[in-house]
Protein backbone atom coordinates (compact mmCIF):
# COMPACT_ATOMS: atom_id res chain seq x y z
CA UNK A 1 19.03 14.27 -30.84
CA UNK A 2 19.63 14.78 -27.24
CA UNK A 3 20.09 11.43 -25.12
CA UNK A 4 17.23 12.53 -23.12
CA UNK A 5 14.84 12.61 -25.42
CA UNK A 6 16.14 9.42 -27.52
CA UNK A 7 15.26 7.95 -24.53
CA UNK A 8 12.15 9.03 -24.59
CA UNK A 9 11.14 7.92 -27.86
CA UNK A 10 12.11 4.97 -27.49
CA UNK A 11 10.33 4.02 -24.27
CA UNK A 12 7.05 5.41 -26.14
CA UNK A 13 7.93 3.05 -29.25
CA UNK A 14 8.65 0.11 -27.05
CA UNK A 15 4.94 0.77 -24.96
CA UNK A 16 3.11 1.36 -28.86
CA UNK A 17 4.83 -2.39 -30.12
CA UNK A 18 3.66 -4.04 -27.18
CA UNK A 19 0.20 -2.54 -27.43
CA UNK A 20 -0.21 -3.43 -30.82
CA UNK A 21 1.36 -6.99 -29.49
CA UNK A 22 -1.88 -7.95 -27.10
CA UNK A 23 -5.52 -8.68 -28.61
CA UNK A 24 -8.03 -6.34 -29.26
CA UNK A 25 -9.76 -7.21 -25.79
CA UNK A 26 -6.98 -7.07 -23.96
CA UNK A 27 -8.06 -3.69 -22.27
CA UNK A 28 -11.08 -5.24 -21.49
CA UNK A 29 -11.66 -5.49 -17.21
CA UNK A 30 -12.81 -9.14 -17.26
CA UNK A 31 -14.13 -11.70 -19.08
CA UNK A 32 -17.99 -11.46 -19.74
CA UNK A 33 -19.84 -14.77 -17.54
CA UNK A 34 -22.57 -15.76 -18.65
CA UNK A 35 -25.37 -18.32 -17.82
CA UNK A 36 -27.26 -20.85 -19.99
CA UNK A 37 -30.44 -22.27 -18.34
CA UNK A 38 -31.58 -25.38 -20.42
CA UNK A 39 -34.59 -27.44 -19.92
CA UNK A 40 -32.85 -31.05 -19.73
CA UNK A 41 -31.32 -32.36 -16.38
CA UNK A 42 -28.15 -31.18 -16.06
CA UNK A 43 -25.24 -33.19 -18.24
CA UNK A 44 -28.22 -35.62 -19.90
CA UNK A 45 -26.89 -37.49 -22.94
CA UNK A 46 -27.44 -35.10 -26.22
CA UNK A 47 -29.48 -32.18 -25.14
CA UNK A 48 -28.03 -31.46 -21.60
CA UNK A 49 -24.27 -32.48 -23.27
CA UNK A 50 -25.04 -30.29 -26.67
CA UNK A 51 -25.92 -27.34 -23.78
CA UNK A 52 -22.26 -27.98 -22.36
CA UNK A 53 -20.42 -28.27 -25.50
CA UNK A 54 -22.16 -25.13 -27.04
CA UNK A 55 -21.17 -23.28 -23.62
CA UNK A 56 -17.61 -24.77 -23.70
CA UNK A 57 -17.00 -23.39 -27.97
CA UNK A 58 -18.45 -20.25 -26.72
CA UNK A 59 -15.83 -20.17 -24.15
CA UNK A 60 -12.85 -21.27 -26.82
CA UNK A 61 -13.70 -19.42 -29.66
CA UNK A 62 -13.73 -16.27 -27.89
CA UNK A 63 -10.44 -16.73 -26.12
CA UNK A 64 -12.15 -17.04 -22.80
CA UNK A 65 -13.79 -13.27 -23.10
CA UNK A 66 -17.20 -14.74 -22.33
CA UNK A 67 -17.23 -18.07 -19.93
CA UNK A 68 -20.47 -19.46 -20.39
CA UNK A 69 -21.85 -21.79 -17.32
CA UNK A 70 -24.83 -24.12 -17.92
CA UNK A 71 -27.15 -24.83 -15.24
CA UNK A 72 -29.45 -28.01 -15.44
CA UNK A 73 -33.52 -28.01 -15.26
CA UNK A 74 -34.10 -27.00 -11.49
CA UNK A 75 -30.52 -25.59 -10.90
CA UNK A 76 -31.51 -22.20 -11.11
CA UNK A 77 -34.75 -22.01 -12.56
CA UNK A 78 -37.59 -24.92 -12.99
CA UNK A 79 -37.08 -26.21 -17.05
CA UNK A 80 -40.84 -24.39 -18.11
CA UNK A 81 -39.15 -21.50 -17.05
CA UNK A 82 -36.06 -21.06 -19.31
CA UNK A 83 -37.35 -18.66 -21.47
CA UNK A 84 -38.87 -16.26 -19.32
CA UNK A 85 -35.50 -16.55 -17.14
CA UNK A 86 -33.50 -15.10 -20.14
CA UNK A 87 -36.32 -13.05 -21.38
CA UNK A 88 -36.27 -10.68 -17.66
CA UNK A 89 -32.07 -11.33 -18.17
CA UNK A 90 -31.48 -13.91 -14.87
CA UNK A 91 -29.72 -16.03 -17.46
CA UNK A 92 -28.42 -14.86 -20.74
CA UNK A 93 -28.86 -18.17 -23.05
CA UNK A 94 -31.41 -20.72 -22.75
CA UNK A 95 -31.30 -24.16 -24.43
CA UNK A 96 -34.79 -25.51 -25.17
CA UNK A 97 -37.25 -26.12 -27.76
CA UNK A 98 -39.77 -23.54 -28.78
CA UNK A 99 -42.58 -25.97 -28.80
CA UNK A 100 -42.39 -25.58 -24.78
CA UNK A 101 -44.07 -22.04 -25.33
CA UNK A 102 -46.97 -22.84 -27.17
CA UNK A 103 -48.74 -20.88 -24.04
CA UNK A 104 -47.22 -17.88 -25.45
CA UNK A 105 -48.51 -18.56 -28.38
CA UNK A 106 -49.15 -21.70 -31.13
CA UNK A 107 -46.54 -20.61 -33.54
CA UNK A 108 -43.74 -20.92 -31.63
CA UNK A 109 -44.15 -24.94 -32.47
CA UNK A 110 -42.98 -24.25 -36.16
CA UNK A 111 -39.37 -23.39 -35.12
CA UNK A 112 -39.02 -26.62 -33.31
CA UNK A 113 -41.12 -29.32 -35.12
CA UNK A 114 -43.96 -29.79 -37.22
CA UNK A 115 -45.94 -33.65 -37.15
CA UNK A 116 -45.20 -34.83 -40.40
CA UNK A 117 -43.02 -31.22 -41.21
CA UNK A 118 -39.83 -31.19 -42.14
CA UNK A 119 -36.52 -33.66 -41.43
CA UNK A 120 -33.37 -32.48 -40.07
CA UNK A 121 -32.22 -31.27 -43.48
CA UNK A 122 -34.84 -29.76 -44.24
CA UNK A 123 -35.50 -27.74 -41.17
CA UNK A 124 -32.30 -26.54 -41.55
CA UNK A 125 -32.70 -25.79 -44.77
CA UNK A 126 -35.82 -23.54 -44.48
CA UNK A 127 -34.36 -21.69 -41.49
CA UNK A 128 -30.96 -20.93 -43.22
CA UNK A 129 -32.00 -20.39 -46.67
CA UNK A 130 -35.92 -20.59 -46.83
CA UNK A 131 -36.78 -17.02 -44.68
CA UNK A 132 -37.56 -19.27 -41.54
CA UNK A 133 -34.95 -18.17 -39.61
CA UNK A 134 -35.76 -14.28 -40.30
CA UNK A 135 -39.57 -14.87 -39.33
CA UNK A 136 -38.31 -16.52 -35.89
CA UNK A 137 -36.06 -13.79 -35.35
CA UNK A 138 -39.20 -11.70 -35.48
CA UNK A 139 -41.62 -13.59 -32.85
CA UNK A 140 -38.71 -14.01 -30.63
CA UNK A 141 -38.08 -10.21 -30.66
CA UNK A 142 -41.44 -9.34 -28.98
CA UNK A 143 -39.72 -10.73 -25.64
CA UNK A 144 -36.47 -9.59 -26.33
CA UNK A 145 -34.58 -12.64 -27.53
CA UNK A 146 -32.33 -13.87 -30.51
CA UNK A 147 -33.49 -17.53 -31.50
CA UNK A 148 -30.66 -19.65 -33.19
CA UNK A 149 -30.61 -23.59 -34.05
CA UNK A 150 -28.22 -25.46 -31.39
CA UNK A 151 -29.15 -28.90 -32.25
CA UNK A 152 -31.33 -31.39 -33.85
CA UNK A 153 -32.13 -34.64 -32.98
CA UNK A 154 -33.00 -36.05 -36.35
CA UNK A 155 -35.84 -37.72 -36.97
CA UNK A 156 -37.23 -39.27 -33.50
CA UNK A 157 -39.24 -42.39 -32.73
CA UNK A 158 -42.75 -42.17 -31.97
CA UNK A 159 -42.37 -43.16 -28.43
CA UNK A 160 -42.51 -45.83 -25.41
CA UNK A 161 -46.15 -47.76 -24.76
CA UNK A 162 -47.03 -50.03 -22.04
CA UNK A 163 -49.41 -52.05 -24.71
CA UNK A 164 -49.55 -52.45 -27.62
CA UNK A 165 -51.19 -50.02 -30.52
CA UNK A 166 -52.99 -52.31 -33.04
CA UNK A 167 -55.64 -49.81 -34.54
CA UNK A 168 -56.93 -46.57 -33.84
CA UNK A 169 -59.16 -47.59 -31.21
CA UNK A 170 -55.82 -48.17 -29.31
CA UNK A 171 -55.26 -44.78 -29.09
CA UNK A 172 -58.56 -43.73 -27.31
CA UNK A 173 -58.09 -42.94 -23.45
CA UNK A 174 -54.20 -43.16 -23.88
CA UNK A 175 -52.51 -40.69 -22.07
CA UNK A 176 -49.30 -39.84 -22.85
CA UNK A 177 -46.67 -37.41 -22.72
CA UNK A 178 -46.27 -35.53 -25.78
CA UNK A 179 -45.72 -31.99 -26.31
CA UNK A 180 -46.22 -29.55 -28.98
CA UNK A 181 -48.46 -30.05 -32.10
CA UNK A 182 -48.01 -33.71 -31.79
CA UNK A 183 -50.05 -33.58 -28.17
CA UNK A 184 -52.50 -31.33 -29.99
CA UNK A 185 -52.80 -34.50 -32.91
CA UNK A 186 -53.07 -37.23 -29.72
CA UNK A 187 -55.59 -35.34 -28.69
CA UNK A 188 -58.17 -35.25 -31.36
CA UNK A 189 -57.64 -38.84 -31.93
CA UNK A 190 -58.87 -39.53 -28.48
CA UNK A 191 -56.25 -39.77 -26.59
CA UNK A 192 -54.71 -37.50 -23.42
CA UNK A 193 -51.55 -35.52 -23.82
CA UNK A 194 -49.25 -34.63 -20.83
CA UNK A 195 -46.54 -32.43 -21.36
CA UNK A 196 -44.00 -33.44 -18.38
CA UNK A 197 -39.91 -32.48 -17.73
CA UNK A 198 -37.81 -35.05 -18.78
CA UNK A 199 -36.46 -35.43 -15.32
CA UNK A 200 -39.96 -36.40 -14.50
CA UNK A 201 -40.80 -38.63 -17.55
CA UNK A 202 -39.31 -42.06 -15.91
CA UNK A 203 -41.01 -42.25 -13.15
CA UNK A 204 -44.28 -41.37 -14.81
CA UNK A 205 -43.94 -43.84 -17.24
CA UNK A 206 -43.22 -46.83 -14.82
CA UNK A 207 -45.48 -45.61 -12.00
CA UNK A 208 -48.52 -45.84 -14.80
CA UNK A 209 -49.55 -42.48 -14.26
CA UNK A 210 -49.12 -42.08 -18.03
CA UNK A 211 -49.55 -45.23 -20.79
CA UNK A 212 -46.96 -43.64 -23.29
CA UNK A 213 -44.20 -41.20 -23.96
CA UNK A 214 -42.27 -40.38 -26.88
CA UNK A 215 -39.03 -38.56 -25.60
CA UNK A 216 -36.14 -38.55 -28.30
CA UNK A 217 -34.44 -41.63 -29.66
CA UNK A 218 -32.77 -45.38 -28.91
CA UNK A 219 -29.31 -43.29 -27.34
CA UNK A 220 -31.17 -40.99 -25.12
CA UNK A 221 -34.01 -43.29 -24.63
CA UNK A 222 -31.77 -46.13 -23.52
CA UNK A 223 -29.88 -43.06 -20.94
CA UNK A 224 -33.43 -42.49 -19.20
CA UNK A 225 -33.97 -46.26 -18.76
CA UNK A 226 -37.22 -45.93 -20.57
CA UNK A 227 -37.39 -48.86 -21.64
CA UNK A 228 -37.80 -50.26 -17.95
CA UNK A 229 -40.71 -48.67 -17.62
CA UNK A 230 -42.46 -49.71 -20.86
CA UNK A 231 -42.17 -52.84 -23.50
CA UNK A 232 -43.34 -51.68 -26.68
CA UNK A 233 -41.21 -49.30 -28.86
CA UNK A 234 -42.81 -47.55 -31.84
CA UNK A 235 -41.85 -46.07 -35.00
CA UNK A 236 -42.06 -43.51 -37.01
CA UNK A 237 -41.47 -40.27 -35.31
CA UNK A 238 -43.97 -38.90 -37.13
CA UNK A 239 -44.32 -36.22 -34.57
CA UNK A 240 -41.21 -34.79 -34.62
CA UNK A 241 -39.59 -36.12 -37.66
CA UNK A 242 -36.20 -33.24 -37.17
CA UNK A 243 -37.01 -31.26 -34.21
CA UNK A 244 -34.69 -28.15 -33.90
CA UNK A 245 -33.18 -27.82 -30.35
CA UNK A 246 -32.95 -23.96 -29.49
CA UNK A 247 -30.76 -21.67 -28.26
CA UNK A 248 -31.63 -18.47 -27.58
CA UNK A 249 -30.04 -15.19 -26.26
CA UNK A 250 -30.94 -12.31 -24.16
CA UNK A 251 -31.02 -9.18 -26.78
CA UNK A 252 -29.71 -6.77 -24.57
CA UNK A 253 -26.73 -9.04 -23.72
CA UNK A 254 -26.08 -9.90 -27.04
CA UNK A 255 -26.05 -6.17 -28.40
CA UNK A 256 -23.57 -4.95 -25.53
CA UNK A 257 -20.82 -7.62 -27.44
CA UNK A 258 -18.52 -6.30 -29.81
CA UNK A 259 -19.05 -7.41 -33.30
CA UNK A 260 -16.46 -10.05 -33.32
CA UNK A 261 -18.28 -11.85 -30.07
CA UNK A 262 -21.26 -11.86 -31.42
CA UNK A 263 -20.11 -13.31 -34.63
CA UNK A 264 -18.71 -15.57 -32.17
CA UNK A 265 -21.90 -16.70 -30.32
CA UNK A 266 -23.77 -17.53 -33.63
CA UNK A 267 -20.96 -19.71 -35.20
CA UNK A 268 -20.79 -21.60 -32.35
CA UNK A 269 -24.48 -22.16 -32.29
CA UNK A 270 -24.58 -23.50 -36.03
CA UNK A 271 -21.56 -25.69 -35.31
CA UNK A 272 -23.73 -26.83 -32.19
CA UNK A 273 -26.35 -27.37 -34.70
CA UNK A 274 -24.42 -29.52 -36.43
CA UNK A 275 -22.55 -31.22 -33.78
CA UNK A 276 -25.62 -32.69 -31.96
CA UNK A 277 -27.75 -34.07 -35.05
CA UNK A 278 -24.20 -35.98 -36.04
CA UNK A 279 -23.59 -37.26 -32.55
CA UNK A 280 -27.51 -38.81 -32.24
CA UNK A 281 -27.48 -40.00 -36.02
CA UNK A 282 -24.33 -42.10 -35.01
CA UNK A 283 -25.18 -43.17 -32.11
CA UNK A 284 -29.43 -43.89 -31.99
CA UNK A 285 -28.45 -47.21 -34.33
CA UNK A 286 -26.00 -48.81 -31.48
CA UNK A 287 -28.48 -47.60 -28.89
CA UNK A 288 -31.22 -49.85 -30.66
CA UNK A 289 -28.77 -53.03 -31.28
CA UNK A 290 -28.60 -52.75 -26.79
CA UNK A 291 -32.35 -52.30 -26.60
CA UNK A 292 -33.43 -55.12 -28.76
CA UNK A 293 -30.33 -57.68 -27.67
CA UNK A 294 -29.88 -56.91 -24.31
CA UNK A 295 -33.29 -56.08 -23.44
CA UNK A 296 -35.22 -57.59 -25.90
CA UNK A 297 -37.38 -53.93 -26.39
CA UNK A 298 -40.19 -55.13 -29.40
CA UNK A 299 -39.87 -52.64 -31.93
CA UNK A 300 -43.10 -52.07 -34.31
CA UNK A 301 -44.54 -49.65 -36.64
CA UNK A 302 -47.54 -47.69 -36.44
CA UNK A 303 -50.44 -49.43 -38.11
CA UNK A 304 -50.72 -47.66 -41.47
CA UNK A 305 -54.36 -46.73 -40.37
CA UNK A 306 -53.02 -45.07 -37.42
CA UNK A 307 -50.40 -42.66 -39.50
CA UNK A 308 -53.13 -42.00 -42.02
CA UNK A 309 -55.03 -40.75 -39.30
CA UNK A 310 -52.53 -39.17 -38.13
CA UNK A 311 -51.69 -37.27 -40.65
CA UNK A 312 -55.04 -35.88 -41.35
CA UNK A 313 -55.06 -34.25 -38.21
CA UNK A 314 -51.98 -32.99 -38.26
CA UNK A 315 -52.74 -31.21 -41.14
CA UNK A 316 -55.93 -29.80 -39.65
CA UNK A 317 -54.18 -28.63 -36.50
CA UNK A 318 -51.32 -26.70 -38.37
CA UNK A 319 -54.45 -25.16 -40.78
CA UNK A 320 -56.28 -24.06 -38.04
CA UNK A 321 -53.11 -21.96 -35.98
CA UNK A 322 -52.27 -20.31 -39.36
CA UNK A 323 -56.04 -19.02 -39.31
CA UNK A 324 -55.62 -17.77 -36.04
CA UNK A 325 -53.66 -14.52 -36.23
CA UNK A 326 -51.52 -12.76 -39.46
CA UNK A 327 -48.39 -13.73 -38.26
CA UNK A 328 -49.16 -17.28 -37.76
CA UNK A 329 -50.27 -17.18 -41.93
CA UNK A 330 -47.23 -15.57 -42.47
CA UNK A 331 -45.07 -18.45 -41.08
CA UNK A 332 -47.71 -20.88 -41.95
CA UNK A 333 -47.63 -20.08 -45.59
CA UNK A 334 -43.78 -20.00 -45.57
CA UNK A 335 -43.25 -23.35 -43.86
CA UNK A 336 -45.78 -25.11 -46.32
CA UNK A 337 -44.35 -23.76 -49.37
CA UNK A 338 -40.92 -24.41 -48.64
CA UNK A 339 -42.43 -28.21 -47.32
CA UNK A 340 -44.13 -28.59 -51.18
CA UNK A 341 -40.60 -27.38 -52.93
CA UNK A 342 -38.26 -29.49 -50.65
CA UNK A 343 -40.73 -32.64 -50.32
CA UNK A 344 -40.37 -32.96 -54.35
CA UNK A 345 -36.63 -32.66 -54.28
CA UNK A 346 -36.63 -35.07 -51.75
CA UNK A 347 -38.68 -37.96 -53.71
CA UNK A 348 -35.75 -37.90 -55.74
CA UNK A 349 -32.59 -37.73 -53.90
CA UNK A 350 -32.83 -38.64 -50.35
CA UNK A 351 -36.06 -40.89 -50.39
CA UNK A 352 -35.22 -42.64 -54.09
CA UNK A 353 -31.63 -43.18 -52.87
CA UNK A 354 -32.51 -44.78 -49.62
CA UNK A 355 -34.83 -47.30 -51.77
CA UNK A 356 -32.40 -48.19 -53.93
CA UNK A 357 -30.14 -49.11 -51.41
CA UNK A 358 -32.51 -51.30 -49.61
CA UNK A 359 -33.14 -53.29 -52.95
C-alpha cells in the first residue's frame, strides 16, 4: 500500500471512530427551547415548583437537547389562558388542571377530579391501566394536544371559611371559590361558586369578597397565608379527593422529536407525577402541626348531613354531563366502572388497613 493512500485511510478511520464517539444528536444545530406556561404564580410551593422540576428532568434526561423554561401565571400569558397558549403553539407545555376548561366542555373535569371520584391511587390507576388515559388522549386531540399526569396533590381539604358550617343551611348564600364539578355541587346546595387564580385567591378571601375557598392542602395553604384571611379549616376534601395536575404538550411539537425525546418527555412527566403527590403527602402533616400550634387554625369536619348532601349531588351532576353528549358516556361509563371495581378493592386494603391501625 502506497504511503499516500495509508494515509488516507487512516485519516477516514480516525474521522468514522470519532463519529461513532459523539451522541446520536450530536449533528443536531441546537438544542430544542421550549416554554411551559402553568397556571400557578411563578415558583409557588408544589404546583408552580412541580412545573420547574418537570422542566428541569426534561432538561437532564435529554442531555440538554430540549431546555424547557417555565413561565408563571401572567408571565407570558394570563393562567385561564394556558391551554389555548399551547393549543395555537406560543408555548409548547402547559401545566394546569383540566377542570379549568370546563368552558370547552364538562368532561374535561374527569381527568382532573371527580367530588367524591377517585384518590390519588386510584386516579392513577384508571389513567395508566383502566383506559382513562387513552380516552383523554382523545378529547385533548381535538385541539391538538397530548395530556399526561404531572402531579397530584392527594387528597385535598375541603377548604378555608370565615364562619363556621354547622348544617346545610350554612351553606346557602356562601360564596366561595371552587372550581370544577365541586363549584357545580356548591351550587345546587345554595351556595355561589367563584372560580378565581390562585394569585388572586388571598386577597379575595381576606377582603370578604368571597366567604370560602378550598385551594389545595395545610403545605400550600400555609404558603398563601390563607389562613390569615379565614379561621375555620374544614375537612374532607371531598371535592377533590386526588386531583391530577396536568401537563400537556403541543402535538405538533411533540411529533417533530425523535423517538428517544419523546420517550423522554413522557417519563419525565410520570416521574413528575410521582414526585409531587410524595412531596405534598410528606409535607401537608407538618404544614397542619404550624397551622394549629402556631396559629391556632380550628380544624373541623363537615357535618355528616352536609357530605350526605353532598354526595347526592355530586352524583347527580356527574349523571347529568354523561347524558349530555356520546363521548361524555363514554368516559362517564369508564370512570364509574373502574370507581365500583377499585372502591371494593379498596374496602379491603387501603380503607380496612387504615382502621386497623387507628384501633
Amino acid at each position: 500500500m502506497q504511503r499516500r493512500q495509508f494515509i488516507r485511510r487512516l485519516g477516514l478511520g480516525t474521522v468514522a471512530s470519532a463519529a461513532l464517539a459523539l451522541p446520536s444528536w450530536a449533528g443536531e444545530r441546537r438544542p430544542l427551547r421550549w416554554k411551559m406556561v402553568t397556571a400557578w404564580p411563578r415558583n409557588f410551593p408544589g404546583l408552580g415548583t412541580g412545573a420547574n422540576r418537570l422542566a428541569e428532568m426534561i432538561t437532564a434526561m435529554s442531555g440538554g437537547r430540549i431546555r424547557v423554561k417555565v413561565y408563571g401565571a401572567g408571565e407570558l400569558v394570563p393562567a385561564f389562558e394556558v391551554f389555548d397558549a399551547v393549543a395555537r403553539g406560543i408555548a409548547q407545555m402547559g401545566h394546569a388542571g383540566a377542570y379549568y376548561w370546563k368552558g370547552k366542555g364538562e368532561v374535561f373535569q374527569f381527568f382532573s377530579a371527580v367530588p367524591f371520584g377517585f384518590t390519588a391511587e386510584e386516579i392513577n390507576a384508571w389513567l395508566y391501566y383502566g383506559g382513562g388515559m387513552e380516552l383523554w388522549r382523545e378529547l385533548y386531540a381535538r385541539f391538538g394536544l397530548i395530556p399526561t399526569a404531572a402531579g397530584n396533590t392527594g387528597v385535598q381539604m375541603a377548604g378555608w371559611f370565615r364562619r363556621e358550617i354547622l348544617a346545610l343551611e350554612d351553606l346557602k348564600g356562601l360564596k366561595m371559590r371552587i372550581p370544577g364539578l365541586g363549584g357545580e355541587v356548591l351550587r345546587r346546595a345554595g351556595g355561589t361558586p367563584v372560580n378565581i387564580p390562585g394569585g388572586e385567591l388571598f386577597t379575595a378571601l381576606q377582603s370578604g369578597a368571597i366567604d370560602a375557598a378550598e385551594w389545595v392542602g395545610p403545605y400550600i395553604d400555609l404558603a398563601f397565608g390563607l389562613h390569615k384571611a379565614a379561621k375555620y379549616y374544614y375537612y374532607p376534601g371531598w371535592q377533590e379527593p386526588g386531583s391530577t395536575i396536568e401537563c400537556f404538550i403541543n402535538r405538533q411539537a411533540f411529533e417533530s422529536l425523535s423517538s428517544d425525546l419523546q420517550h423522554i418527555v413522557l417519563s419525565a412527566c410520570r416521574a413528575a407525577n410521582l414526585e409531587m403527590l410524595s412531596e405534598l403527602t410528606a409535607r401537608n402533616q407538618q404544614a397542619l402541626e404550624t397551622l394549629v400550634r402556631e396559629h391556632h387554625v380550628v380544624v373541623k369536619p363537615l357535618p355528616e348531613e352536609v357530605l350526605k348532601k353532598l354526595k347526592a349531588l355530586a352524583e347527580e351532576v356527574v349523571a347529568e354531563i354523561a347524558a349530555k353528549d356520546p363521548f361524555a358516556r363514554r368516559v362517564y361509563d369508564s370512570f364509574s366502572r373502574f370507581r365500583t371495581q377499585i372502591a371494593a378493592w379498596s374496602a379491603i386494603s387501603i380503607q380496612a388497613f387504615l382502621h386497623a391501625r387507628s384501633l
